[in-house]
C-alpha atoms as a PDB file:
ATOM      1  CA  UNK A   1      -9.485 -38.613-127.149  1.00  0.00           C
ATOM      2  CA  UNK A   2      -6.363 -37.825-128.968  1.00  0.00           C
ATOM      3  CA  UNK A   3      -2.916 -38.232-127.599  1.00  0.00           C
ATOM      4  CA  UNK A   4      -2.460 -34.002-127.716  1.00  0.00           C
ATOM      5  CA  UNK A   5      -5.876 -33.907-125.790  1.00  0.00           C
ATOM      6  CA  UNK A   6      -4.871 -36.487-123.184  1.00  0.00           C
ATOM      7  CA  UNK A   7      -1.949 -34.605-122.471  1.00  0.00           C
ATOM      8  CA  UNK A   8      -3.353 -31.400-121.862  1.00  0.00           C
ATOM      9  CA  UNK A   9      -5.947 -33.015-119.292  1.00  0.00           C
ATOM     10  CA  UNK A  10      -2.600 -34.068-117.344  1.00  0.00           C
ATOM     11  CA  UNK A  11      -0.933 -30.713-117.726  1.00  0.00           C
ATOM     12  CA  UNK A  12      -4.027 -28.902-116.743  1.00  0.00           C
ATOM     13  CA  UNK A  13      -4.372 -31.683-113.519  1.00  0.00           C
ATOM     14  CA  UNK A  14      -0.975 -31.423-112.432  1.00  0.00           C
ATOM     15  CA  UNK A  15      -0.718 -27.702-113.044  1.00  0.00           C
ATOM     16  CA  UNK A  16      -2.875 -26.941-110.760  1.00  0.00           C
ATOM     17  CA  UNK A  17      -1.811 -24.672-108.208  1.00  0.00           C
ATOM     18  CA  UNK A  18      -3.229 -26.263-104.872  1.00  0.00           C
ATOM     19  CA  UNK A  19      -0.996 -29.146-106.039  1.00  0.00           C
ATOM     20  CA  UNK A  20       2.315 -26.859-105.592  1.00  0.00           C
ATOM     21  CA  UNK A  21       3.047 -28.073-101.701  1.00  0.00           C
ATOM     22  CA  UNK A  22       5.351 -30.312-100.487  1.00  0.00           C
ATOM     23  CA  UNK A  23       4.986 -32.340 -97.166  1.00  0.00           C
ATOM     24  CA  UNK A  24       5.700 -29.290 -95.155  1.00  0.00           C
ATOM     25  CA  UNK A  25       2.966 -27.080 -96.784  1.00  0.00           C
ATOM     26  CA  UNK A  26       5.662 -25.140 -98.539  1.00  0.00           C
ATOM     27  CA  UNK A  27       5.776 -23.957-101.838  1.00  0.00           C
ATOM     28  CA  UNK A  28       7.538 -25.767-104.650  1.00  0.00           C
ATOM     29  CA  UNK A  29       8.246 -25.099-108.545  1.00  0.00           C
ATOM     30  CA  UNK A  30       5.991 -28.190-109.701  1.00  0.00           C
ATOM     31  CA  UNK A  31       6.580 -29.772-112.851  1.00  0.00           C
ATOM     32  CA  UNK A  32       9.120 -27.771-114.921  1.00  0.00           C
ATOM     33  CA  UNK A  33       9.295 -28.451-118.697  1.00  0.00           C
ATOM     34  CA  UNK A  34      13.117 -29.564-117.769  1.00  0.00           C
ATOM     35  CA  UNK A  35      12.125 -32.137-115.707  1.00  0.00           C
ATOM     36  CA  UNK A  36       9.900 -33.387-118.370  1.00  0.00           C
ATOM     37  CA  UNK A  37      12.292 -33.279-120.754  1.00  0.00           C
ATOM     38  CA  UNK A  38      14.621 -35.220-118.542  1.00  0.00           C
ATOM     39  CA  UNK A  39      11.401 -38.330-118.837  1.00  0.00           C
ATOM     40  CA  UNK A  40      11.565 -37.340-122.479  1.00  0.00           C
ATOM     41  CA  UNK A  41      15.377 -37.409-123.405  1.00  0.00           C
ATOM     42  CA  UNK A  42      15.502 -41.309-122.177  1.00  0.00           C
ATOM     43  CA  UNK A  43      12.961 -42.144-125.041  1.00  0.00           C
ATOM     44  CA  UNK A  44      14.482 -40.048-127.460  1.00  0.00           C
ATOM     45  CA  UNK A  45      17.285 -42.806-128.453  1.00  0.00           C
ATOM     46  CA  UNK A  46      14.688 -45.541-128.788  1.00  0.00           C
ATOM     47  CA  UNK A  47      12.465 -43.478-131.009  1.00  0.00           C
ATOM     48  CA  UNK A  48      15.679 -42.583-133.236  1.00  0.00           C
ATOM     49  CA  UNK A  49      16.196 -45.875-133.068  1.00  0.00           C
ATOM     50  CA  UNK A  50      13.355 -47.187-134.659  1.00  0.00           C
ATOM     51  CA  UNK A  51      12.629 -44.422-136.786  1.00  0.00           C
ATOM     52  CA  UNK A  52      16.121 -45.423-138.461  1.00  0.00           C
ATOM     53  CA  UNK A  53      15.245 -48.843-138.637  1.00  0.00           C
ATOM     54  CA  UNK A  54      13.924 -49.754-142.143  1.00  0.00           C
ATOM     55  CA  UNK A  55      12.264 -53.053-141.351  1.00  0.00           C
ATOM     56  CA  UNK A  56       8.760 -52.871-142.781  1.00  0.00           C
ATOM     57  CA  UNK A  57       7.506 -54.906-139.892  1.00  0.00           C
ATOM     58  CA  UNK A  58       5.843 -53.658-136.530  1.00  0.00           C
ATOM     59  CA  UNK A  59       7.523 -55.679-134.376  1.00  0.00           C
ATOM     60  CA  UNK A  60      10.811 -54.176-132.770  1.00  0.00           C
ATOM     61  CA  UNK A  61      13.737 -55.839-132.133  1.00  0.00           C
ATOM     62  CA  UNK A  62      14.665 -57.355-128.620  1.00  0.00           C
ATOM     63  CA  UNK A  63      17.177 -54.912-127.701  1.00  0.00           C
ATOM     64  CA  UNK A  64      14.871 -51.895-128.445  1.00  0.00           C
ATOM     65  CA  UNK A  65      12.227 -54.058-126.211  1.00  0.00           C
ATOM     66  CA  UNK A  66      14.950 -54.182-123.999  1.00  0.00           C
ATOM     67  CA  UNK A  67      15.196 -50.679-123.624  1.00  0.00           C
ATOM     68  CA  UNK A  68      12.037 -50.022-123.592  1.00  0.00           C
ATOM     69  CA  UNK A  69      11.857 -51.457-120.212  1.00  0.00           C
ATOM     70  CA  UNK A  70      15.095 -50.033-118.581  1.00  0.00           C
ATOM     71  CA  UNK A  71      13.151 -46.648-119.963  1.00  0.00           C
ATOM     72  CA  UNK A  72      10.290 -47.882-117.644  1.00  0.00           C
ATOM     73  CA  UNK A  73      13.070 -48.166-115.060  1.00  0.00           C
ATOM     74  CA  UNK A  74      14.086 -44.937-115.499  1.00  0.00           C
ATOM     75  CA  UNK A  75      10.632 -43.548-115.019  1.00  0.00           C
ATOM     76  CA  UNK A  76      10.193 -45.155-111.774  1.00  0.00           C
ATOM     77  CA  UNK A  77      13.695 -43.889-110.458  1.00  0.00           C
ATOM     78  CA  UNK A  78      13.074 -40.181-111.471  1.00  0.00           C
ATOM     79  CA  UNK A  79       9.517 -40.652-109.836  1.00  0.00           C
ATOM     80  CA  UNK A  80      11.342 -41.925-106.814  1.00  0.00           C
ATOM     81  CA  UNK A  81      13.705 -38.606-106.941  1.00  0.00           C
ATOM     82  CA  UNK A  82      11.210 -35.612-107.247  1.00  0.00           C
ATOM     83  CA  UNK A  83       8.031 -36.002-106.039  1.00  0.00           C
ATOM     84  CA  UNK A  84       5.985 -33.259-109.043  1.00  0.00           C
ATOM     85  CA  UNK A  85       7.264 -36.594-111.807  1.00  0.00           C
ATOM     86  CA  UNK A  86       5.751 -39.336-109.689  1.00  0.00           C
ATOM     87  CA  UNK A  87       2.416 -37.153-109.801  1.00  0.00           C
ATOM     88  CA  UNK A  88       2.950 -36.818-113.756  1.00  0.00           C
ATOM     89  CA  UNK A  89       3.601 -40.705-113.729  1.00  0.00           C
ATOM     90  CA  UNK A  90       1.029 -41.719-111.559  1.00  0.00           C
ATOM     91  CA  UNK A  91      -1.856 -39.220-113.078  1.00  0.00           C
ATOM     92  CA  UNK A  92      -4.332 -40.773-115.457  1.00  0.00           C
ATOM     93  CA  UNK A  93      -6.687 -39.100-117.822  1.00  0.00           C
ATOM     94  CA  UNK A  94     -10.459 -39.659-117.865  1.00  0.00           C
ATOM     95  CA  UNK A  95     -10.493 -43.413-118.834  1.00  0.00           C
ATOM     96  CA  UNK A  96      -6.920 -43.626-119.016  1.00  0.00           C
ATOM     97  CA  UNK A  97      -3.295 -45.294-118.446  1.00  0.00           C
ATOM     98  CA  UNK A  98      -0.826 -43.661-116.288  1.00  0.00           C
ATOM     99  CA  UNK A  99       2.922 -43.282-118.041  1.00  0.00           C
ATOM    100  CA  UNK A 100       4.302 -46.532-116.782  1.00  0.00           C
ATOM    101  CA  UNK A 101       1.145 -48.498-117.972  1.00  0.00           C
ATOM    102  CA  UNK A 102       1.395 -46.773-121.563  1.00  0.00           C
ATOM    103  CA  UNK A 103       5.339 -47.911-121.295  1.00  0.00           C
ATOM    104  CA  UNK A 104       4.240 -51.285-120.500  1.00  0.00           C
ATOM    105  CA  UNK A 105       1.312 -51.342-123.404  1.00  0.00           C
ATOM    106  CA  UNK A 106       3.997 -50.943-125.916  1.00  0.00           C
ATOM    107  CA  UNK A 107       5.464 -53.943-125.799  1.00  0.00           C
ATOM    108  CA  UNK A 108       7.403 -55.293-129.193  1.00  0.00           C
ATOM    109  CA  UNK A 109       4.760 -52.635-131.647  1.00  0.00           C
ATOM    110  CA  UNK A 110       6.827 -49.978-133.518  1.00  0.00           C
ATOM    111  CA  UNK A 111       3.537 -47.909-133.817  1.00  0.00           C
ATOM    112  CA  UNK A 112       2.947 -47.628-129.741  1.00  0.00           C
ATOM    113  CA  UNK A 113       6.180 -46.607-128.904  1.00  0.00           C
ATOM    114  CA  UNK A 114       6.141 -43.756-131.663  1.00  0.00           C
ATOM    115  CA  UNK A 115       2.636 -43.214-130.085  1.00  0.00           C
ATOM    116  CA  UNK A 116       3.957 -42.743-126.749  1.00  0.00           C
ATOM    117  CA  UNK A 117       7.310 -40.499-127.941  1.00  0.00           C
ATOM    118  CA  UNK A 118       4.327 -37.852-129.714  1.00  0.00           C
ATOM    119  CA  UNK A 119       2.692 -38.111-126.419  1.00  0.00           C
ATOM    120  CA  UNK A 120       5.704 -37.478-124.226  1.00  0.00           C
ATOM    121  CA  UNK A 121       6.694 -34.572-126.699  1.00  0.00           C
ATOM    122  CA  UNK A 122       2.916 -33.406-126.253  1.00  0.00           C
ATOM    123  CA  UNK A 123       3.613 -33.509-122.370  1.00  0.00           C
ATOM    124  CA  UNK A 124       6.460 -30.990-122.800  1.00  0.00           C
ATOM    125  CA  UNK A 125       4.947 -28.920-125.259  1.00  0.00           C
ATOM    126  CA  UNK A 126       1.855 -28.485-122.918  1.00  0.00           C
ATOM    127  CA  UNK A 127       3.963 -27.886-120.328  1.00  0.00           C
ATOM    128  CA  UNK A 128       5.718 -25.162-121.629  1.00  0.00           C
ATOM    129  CA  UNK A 129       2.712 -23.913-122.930  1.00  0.00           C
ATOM    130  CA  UNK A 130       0.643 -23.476-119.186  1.00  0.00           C
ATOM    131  CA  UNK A 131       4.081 -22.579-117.469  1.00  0.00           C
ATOM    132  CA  UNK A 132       3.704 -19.080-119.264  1.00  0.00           C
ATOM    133  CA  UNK A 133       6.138 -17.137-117.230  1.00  0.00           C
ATOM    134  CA  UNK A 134       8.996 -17.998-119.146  1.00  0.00           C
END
């Protein structure tokens, strides 16, 4: 299953409208495109990172590894925060790694982590493409 398929199987899980409750049984926006662009916008520097890095090698340097992991950090906050982004975290696709497991697969490999930027962008773009309304 491709990364583009993968994340429309999330979209299309989390999407669904049965979902949209909170504790109280009321109502609530779900996953907006902004809030997953929030997720997306703290991978965005490491990707530019490494995309400007000329090193012909796969492995990434420390800091970016570094980063990497506060980015995991980052995941688990905002999942802590609204509860629609700890659903898109936690959700898994047929045979599949949640978002902080992908994070963690990257380790030091230049290729994952541009792997998992496409994906996040895919996420988005998915997003914005069920919401519809706007």
């Amino acid at each position: 299953m491709s990364y583009v398929d993968e994340a429309e199987e999330i979209m299309r899980k989390i999407s669904n409208p049965k979902n949209n409750k909170d504790c109280n049984n009321r109502d609530f926006e779900g996953l907006t495109t902004g809030r997953l662009r929030t997720l997306l916008s703290v991978v965005a520097p490491i990707y530019n990172a490494v995309l400007l890095d000329k090193s012909k090698t796969d492995d990434l340097k420390p800091e970016i590894v570094d980063q990497i992991q506060y980015a995991r950090v980052q995941f688990l906050y905002q999942s802590g925060r609204e509860k629609d982004v700890k659903e898109l975290v936690k959700a898994k696709v047929t045979k599949g790694k949640n978002l902080l497991e992908k994070i963690g697969d990257i380790g030091s490999s230049k290729k994952k982590l541009i792997e998992f930027y496409h994906y996040m962008e895919a996420l988005v773009a998915w997003r914005a493409y069920l919401d519809g309304s706007k």
